[in-house]
Structure formats: structure tokens, C-alpha cells
PDB file of N, CA and C in Angstrom:
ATOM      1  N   UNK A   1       0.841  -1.159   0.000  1.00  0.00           N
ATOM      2  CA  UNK A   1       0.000   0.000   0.000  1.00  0.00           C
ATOM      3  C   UNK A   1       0.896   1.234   0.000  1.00  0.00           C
ATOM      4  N   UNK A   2       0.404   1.926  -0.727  1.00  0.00           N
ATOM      5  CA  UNK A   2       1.556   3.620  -0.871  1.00  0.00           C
ATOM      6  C   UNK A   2       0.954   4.798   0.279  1.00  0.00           C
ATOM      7  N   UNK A   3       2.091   5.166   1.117  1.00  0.00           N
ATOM      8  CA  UNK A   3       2.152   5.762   2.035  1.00  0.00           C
ATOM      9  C   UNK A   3       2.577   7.402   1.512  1.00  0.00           C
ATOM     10  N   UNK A   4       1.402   7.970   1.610  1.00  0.00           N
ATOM     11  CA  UNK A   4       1.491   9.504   1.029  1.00  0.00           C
ATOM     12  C   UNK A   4       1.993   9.600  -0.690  1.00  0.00           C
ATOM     13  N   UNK A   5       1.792  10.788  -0.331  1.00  0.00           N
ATOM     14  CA  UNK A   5       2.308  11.189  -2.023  1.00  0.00           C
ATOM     15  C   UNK A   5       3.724  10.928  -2.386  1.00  0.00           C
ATOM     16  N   UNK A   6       3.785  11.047  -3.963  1.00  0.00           N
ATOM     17  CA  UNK A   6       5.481  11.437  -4.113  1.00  0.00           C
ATOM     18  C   UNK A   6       5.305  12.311  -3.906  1.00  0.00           C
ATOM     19  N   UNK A   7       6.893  12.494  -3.615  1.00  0.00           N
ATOM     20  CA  UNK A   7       7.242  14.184  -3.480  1.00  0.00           C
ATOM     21  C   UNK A   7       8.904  14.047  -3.596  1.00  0.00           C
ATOM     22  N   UNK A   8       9.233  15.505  -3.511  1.00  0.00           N
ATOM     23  CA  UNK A   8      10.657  15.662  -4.181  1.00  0.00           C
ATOM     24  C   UNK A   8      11.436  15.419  -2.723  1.00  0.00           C
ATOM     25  N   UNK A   9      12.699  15.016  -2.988  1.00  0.00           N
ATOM     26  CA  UNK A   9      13.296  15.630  -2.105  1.00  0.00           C
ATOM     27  C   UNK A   9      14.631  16.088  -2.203  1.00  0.00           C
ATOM     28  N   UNK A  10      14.740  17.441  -2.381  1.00  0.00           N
ATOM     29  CA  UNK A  10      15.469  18.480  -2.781  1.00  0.00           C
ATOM     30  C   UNK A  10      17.613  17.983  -2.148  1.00  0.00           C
ATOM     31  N   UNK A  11      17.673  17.792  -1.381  1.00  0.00           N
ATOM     32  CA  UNK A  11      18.595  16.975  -0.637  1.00  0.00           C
ATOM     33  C   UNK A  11      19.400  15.617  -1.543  1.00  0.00           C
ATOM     34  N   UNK A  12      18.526  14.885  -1.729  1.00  0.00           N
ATOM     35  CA  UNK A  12      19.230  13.681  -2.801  1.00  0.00           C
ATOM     36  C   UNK A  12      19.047  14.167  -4.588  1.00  0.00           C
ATOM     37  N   UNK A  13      18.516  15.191  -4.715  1.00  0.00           N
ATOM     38  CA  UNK A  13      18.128  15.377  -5.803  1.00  0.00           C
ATOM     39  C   UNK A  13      17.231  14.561  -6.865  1.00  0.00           C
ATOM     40  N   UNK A  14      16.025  14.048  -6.175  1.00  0.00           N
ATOM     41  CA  UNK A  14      15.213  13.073  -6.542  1.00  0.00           C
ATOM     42  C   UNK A  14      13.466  13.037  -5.982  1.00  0.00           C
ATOM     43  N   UNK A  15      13.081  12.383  -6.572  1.00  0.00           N
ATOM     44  CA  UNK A  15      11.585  12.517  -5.641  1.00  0.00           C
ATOM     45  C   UNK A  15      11.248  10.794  -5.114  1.00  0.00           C
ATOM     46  N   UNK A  16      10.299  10.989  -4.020  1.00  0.00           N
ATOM     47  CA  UNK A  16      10.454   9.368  -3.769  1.00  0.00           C
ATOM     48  C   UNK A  16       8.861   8.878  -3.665  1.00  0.00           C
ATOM     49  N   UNK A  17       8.692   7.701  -2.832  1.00  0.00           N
ATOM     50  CA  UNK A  17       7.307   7.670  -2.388  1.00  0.00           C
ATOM     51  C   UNK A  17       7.367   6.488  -1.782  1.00  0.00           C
ATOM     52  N   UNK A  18       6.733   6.089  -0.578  1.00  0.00           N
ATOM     53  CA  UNK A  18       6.936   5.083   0.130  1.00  0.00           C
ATOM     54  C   UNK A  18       5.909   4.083   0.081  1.00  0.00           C
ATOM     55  N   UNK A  19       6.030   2.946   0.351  1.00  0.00           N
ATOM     56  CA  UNK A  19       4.915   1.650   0.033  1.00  0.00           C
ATOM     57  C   UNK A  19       5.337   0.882   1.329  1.00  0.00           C
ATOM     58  N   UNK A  20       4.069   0.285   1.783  1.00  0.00           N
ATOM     59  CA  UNK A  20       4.471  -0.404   3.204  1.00  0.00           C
ATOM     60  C   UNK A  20       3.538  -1.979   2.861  1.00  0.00           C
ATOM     61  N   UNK A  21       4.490  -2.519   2.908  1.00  0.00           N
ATOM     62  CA  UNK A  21       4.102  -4.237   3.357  1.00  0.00           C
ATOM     63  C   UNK A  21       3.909  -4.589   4.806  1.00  0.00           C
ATOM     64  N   UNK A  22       3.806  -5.737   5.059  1.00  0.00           N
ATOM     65  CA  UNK A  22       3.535  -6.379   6.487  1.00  0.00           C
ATOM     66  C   UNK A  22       4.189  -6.187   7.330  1.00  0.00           C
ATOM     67  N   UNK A  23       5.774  -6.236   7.376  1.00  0.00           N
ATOM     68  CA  UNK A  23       6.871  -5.808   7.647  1.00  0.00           C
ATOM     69  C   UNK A  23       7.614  -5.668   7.131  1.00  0.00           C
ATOM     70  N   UNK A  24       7.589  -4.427   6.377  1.00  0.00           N
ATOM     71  CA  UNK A  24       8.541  -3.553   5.404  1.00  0.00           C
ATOM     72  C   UNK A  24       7.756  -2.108   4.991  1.00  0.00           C
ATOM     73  N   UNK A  25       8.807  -1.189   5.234  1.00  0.00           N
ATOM     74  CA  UNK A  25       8.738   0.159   4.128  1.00  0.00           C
ATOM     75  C   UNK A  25       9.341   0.300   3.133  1.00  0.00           C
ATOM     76  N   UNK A  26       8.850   0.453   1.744  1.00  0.00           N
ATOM     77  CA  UNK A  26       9.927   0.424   0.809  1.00  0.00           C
ATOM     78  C   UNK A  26      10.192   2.057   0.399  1.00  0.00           C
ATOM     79  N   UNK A  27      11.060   2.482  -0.157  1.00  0.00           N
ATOM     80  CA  UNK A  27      11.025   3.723  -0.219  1.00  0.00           C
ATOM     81  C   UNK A  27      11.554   3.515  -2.167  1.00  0.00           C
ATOM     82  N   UNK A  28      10.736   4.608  -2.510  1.00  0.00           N
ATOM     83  CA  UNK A  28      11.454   4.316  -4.184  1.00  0.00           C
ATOM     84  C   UNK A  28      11.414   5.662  -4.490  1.00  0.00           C
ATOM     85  N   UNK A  29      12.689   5.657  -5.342  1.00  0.00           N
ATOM     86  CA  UNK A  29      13.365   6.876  -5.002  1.00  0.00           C
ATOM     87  C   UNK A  29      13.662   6.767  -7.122  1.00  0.00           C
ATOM     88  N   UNK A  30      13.621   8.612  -7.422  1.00  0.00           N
ATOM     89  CA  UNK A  30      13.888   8.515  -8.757  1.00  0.00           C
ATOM     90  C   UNK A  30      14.832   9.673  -8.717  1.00  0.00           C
ATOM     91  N   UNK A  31      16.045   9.370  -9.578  1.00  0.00           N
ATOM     92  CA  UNK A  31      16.551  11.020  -9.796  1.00  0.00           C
ATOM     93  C   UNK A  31      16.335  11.656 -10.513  1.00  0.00           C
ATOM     94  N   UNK A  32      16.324  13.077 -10.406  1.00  0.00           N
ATOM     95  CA  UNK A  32      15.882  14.245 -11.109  1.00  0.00           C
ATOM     96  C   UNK A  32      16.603  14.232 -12.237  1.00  0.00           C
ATOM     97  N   UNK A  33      18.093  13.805 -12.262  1.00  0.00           N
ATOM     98  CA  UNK A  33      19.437  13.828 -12.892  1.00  0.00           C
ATOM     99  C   UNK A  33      20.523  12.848 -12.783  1.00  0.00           C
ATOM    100  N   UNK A  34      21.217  12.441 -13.885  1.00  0.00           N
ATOM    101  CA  UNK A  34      22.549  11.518 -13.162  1.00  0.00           C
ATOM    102  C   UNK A  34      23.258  11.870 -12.376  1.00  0.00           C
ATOM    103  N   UNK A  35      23.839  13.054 -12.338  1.00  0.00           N
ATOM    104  CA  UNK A  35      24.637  13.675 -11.031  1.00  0.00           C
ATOM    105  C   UNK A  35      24.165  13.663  -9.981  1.00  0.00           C
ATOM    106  N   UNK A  36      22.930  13.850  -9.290  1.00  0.00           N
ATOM    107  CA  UNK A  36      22.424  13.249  -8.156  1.00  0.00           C
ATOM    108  C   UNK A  36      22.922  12.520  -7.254  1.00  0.00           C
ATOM    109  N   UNK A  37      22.762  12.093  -6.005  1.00  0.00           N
ATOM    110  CA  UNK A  37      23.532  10.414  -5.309  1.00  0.00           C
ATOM    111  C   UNK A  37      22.932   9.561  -6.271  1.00  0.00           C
ATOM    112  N   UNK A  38      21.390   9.406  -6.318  1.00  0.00           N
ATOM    113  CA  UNK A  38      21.322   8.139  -6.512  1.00  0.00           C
ATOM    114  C   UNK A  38      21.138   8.174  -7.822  1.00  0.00           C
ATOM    115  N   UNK A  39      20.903   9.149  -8.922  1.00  0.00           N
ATOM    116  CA  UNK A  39      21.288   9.110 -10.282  1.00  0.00           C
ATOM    117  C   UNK A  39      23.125   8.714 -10.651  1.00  0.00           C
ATOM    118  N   UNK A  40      23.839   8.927  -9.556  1.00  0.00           N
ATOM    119  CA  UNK A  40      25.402   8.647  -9.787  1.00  0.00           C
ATOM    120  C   UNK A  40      25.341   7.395  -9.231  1.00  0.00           C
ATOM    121  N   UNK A  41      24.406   6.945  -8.491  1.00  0.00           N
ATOM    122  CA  UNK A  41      24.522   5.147  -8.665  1.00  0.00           C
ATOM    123  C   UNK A  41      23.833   4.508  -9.880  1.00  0.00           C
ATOM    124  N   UNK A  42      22.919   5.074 -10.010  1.00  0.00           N
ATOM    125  CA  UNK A  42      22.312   4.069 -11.500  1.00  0.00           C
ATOM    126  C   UNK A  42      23.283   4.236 -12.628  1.00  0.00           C
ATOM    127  N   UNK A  43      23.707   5.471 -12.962  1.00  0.00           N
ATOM    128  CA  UNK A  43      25.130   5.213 -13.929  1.00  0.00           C
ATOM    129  C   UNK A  43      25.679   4.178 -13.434  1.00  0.00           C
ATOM    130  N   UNK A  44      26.819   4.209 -12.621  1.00  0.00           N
ATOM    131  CA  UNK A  44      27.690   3.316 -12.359  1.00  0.00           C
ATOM    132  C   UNK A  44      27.257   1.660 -12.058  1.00  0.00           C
ATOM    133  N   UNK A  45      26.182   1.429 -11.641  1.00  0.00           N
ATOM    134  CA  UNK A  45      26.107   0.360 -11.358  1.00  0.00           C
ATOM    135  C   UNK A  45      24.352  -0.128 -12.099  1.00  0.00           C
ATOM    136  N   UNK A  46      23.463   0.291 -12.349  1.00  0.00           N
ATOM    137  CA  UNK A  46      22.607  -0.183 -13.000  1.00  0.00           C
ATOM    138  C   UNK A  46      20.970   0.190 -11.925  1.00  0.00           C
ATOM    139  N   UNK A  47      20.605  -0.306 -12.213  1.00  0.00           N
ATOM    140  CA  UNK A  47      19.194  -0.043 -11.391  1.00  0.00           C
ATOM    141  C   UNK A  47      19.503  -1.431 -10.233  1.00  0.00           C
ATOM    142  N   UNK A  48      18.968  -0.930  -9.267  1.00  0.00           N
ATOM    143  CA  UNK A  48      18.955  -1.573  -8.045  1.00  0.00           C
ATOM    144  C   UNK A  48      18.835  -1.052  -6.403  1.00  0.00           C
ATOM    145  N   UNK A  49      19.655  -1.781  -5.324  1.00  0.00           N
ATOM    146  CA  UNK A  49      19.723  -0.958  -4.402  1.00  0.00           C
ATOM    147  C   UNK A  49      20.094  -0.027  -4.022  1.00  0.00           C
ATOM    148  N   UNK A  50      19.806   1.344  -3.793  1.00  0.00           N
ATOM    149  CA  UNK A  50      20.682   2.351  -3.114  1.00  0.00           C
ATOM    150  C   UNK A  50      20.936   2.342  -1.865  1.00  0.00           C
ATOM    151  N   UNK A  51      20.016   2.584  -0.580  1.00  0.00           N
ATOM    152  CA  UNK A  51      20.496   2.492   0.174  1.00  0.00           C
ATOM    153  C   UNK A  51      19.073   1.519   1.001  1.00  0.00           C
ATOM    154  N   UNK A  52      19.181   1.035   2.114  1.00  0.00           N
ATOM    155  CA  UNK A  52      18.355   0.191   3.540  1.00  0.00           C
ATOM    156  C   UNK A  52      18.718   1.020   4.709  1.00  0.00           C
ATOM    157  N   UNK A  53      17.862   1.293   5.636  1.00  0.00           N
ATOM    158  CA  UNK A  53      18.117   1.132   6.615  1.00  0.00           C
ATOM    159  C   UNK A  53      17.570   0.063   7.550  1.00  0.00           C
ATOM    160  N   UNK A  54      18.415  -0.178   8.536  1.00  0.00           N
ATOM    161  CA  UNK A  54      18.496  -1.638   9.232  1.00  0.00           C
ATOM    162  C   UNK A  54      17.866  -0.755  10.507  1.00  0.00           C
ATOM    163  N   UNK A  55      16.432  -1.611  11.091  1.00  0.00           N
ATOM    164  CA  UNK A  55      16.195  -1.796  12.767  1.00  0.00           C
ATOM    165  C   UNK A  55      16.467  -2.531  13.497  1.00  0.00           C
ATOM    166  N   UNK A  56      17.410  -2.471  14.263  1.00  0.00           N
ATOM    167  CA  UNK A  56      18.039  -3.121  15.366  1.00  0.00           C
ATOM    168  C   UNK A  56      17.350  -3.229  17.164  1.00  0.00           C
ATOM    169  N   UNK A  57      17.414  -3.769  17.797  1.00  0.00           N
ATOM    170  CA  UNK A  57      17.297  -3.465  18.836  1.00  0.00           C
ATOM    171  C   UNK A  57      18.366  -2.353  20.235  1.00  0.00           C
ATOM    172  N   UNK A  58      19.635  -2.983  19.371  1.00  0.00           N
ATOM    173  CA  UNK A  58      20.761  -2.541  20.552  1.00  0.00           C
ATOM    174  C   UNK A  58      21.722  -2.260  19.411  1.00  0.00           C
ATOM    175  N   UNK A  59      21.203  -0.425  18.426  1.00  0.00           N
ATOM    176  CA  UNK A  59      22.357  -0.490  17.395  1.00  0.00           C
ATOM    177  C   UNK A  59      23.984  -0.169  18.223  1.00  0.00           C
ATOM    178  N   UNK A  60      24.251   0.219  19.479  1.00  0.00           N
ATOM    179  CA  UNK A  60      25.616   0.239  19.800  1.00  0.00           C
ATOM    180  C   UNK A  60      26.159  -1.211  19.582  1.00  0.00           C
ATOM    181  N   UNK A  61      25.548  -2.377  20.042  1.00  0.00           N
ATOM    182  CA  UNK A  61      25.636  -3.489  20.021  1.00  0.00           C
ATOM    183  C   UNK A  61      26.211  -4.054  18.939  1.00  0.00           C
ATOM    184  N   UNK A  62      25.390  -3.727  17.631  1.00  0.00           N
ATOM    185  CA  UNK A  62      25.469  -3.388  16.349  1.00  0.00           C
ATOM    186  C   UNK A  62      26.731  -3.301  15.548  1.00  0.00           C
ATOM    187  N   UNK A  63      27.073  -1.909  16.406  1.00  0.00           N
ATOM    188  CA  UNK A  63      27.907  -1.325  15.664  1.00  0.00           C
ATOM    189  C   UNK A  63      29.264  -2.099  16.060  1.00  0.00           C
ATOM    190  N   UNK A  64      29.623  -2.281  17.295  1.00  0.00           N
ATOM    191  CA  UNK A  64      30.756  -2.866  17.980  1.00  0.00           C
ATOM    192  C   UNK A  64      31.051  -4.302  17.246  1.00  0.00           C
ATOM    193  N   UNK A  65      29.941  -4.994  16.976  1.00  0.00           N
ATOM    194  CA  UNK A  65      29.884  -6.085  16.190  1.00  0.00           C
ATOM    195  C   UNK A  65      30.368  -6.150  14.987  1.00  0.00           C
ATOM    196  N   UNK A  66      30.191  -5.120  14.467  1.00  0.00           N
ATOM    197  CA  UNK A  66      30.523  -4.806  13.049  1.00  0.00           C
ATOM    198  C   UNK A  66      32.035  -4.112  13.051  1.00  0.00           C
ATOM    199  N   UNK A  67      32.364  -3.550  13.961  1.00  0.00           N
ATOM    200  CA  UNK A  67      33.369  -2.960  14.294  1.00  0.00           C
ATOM    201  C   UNK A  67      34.464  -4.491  14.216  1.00  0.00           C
ATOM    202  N   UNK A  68      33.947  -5.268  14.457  1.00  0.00           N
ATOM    203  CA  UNK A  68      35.081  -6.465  14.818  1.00  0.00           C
ATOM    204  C   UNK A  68      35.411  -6.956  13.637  1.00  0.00           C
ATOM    205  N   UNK A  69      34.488  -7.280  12.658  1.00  0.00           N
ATOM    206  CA  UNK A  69      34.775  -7.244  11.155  1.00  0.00           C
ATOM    207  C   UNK A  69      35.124  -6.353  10.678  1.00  0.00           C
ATOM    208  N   UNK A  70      35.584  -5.055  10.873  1.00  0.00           N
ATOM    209  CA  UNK A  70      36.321  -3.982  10.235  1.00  0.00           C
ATOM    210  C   UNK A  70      35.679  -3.084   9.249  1.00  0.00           C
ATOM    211  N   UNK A  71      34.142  -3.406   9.714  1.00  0.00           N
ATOM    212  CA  UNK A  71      33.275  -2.722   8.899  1.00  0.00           C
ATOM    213  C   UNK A  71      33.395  -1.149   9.895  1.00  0.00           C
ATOM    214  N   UNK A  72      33.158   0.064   9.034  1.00  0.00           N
ATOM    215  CA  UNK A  72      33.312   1.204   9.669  1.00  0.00           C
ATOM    216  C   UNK A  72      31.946   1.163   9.071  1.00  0.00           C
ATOM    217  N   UNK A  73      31.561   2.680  10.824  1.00  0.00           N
ATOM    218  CA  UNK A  73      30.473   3.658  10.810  1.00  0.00           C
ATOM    219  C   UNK A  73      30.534   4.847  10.797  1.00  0.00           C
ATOM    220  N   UNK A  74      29.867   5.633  10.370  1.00  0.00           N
ATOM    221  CA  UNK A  74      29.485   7.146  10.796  1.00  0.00           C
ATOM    222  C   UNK A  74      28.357   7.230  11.344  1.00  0.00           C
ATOM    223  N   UNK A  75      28.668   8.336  12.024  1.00  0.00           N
ATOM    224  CA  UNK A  75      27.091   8.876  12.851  1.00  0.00           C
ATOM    225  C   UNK A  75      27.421   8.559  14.258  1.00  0.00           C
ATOM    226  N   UNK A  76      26.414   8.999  14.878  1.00  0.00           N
ATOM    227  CA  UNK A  76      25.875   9.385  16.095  1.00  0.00           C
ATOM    228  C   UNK A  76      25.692   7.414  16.624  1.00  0.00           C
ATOM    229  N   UNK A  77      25.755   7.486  17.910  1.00  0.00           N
ATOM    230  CA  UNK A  77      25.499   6.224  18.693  1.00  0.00           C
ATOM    231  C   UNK A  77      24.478   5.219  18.295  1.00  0.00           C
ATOM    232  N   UNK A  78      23.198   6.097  18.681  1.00  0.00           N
ATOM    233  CA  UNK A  78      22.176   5.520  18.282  1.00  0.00           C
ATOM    234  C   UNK A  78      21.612   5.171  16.589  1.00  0.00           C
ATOM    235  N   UNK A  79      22.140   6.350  15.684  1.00  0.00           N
ATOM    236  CA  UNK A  79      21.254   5.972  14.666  1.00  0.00           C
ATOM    237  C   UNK A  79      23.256   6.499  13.691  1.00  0.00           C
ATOM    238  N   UNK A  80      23.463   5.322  12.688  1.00  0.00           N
ATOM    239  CA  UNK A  80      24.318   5.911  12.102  1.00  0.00           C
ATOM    240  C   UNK A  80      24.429   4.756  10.950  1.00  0.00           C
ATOM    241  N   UNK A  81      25.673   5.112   9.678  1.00  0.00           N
ATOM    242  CA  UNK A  81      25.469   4.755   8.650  1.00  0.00           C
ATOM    243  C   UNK A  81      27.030   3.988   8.183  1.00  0.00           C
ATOM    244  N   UNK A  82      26.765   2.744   7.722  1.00  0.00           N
ATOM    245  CA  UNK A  82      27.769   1.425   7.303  1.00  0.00           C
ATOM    246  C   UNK A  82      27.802   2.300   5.791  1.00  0.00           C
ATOM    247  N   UNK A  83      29.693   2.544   6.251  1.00  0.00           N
ATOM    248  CA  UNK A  83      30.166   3.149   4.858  1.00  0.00           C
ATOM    249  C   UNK A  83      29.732   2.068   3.196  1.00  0.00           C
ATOM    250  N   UNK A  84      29.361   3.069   2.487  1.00  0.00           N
ATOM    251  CA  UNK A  84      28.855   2.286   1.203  1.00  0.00           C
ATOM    252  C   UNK A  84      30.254   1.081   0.558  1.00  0.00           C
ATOM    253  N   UNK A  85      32.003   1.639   0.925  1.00  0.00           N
ATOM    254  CA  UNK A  85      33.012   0.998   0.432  1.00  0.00           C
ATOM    255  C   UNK A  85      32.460  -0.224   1.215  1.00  0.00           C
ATOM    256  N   UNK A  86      32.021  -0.537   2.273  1.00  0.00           N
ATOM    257  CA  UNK A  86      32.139  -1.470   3.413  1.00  0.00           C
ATOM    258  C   UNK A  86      30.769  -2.362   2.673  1.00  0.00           C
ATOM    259  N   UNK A  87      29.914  -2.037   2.140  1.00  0.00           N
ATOM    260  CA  UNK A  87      28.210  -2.489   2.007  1.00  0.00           C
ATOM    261  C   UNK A  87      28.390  -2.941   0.473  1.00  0.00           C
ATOM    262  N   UNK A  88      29.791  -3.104  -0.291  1.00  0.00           N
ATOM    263  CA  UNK A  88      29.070  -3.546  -1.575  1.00  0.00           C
ATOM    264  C   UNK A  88      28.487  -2.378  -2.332  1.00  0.00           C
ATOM    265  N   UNK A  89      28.960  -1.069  -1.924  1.00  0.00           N
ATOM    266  CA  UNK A  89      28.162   0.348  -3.308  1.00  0.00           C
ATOM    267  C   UNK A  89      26.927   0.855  -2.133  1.00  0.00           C
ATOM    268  N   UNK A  90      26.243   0.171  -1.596  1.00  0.00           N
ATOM    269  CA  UNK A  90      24.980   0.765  -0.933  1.00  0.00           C
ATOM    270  C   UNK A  90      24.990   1.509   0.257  1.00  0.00           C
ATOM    271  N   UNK A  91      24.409   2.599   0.424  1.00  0.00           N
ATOM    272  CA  UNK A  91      24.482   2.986   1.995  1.00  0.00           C
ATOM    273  C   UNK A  91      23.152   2.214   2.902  1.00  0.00           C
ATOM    274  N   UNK A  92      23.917   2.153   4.035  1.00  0.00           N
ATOM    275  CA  UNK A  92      23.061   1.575   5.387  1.00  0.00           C
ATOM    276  C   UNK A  92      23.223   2.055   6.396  1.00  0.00           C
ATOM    277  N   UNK A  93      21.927   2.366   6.798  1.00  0.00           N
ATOM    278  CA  UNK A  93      21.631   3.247   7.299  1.00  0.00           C
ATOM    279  C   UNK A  93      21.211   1.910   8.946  1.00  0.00           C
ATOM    280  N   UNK A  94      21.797   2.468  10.427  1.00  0.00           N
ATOM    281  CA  UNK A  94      21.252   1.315  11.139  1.00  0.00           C
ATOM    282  C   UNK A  94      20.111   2.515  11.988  1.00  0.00           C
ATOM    283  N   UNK A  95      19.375   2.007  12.570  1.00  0.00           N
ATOM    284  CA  UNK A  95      18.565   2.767  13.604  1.00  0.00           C
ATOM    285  C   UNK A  95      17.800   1.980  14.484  1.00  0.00           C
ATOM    286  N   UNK A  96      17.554   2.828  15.819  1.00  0.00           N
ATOM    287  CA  UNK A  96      17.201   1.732  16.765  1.00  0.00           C
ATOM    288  C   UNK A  96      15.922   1.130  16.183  1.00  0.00           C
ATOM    289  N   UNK A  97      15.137  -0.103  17.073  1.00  0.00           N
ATOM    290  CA  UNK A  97      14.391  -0.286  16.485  1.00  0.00           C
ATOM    291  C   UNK A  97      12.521   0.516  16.408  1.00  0.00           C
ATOM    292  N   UNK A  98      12.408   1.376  17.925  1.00  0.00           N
ATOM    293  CA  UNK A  98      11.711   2.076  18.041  1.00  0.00           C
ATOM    294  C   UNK A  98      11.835   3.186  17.256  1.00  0.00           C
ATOM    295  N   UNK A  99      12.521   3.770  16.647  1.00  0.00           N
ATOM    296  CA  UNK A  99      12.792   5.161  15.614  1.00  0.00           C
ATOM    297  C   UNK A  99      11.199   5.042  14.877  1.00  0.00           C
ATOM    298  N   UNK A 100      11.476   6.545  15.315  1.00  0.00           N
ATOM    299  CA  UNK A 100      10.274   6.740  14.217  1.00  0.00           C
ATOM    300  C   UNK A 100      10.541   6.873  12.854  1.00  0.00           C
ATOM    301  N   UNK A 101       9.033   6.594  12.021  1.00  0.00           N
ATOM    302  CA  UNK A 101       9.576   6.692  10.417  1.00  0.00           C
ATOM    303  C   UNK A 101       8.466   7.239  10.100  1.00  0.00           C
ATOM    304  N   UNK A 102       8.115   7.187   8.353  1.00  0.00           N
ATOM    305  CA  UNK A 102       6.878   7.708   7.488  1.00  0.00           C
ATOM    306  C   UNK A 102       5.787   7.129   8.473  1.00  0.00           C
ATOM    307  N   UNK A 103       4.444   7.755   8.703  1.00  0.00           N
ATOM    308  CA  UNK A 103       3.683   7.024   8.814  1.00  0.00           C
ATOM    309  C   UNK A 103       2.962   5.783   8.203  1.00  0.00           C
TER     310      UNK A 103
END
């Protein structure tokens, strides 16, 4: 089922619109332009994933875990993002699992 309108969002240079399954939000995202983020991923790599974010329960937990495999983060404690070199091209995004989202 589609959750609100598209709409732009000026920031990625794209417009998106969200669809929610049973347990899942999908977010689909178009660019305005190739230069864009995610118009500079569909060049380079084709249509597919750009980015997920992951709900966790205990993202410090998370992160330390990932830390041991030598995967790096950015961001803040609670909510932060698995470098795209580290993810295979994609950004990931982790957040706790209560975070709020789209309605």
C-alpha cells in the first residue's frame, strides 16, 4: 500500500514515495538527474539498491559487532550509517528499532 504522495526531495536530488508491506517500508526513489547520489549510482552500477536502513534493537551493540569485522560507521550512537566501500556500493543506514519513520 503507498504511504502519502510522491514528493521531491530536494537533498538527494530526486523525488520518492513510500509503500508499506507487512513488515517492510519500501522507499522508491527517482533522480531528477545523473549527477544526483542516486542518479550517480544508477550510472555506475545499473538499477537496483541504493540504500536500507536496518532496525536493530541494541544499534551500539550493532555497531561494535561490526566494528570487529572492520566494517566502519558514521554517525551518532544511536542511529548511524555502514560506509557504502564497506556495504558492496549501498548505503546503510542502522537505527534503533523504536525510531520513528513515514507514517
Amino acid at each position: 500500500m503507498r504511504v502519502g504522495e510522491t514528493s521531491d526531495v530536494p537533498s538527494l536530488g530526486a523525488r520518492h514515495v513510500f509503500l508499506r508491506a507487512e513488515n517492510c517500508l519500501l522507499e522508491l526513489v527517482q533522480p531528477h538527474d545523473e549527477n544526483s547520489p542516486p542518479g550517480l549510482f544508477l550510472r555506475d552500477r545499473g538499477e537496483g539498491m541504493f540504500a536500507m536502513e536496518l532496525r536493530v534493537d541494541d544499534p551500539a551493540k550493532t555497531r561494535a559487532d561490526l566494528a570487529q569485522a572492520s566494517v566502519q560507521a558514521r554517525g551518532a550512537a544511536a542511529h548511524w550509517y555502514v560506509r557504502p566501500v564497506d556495504a558492496h556500493g549501498m548505503l546503510v543506514e542502522v537505527a534503533p528499532a523504536d525510531a520513528p519513520g513515514p507514517a
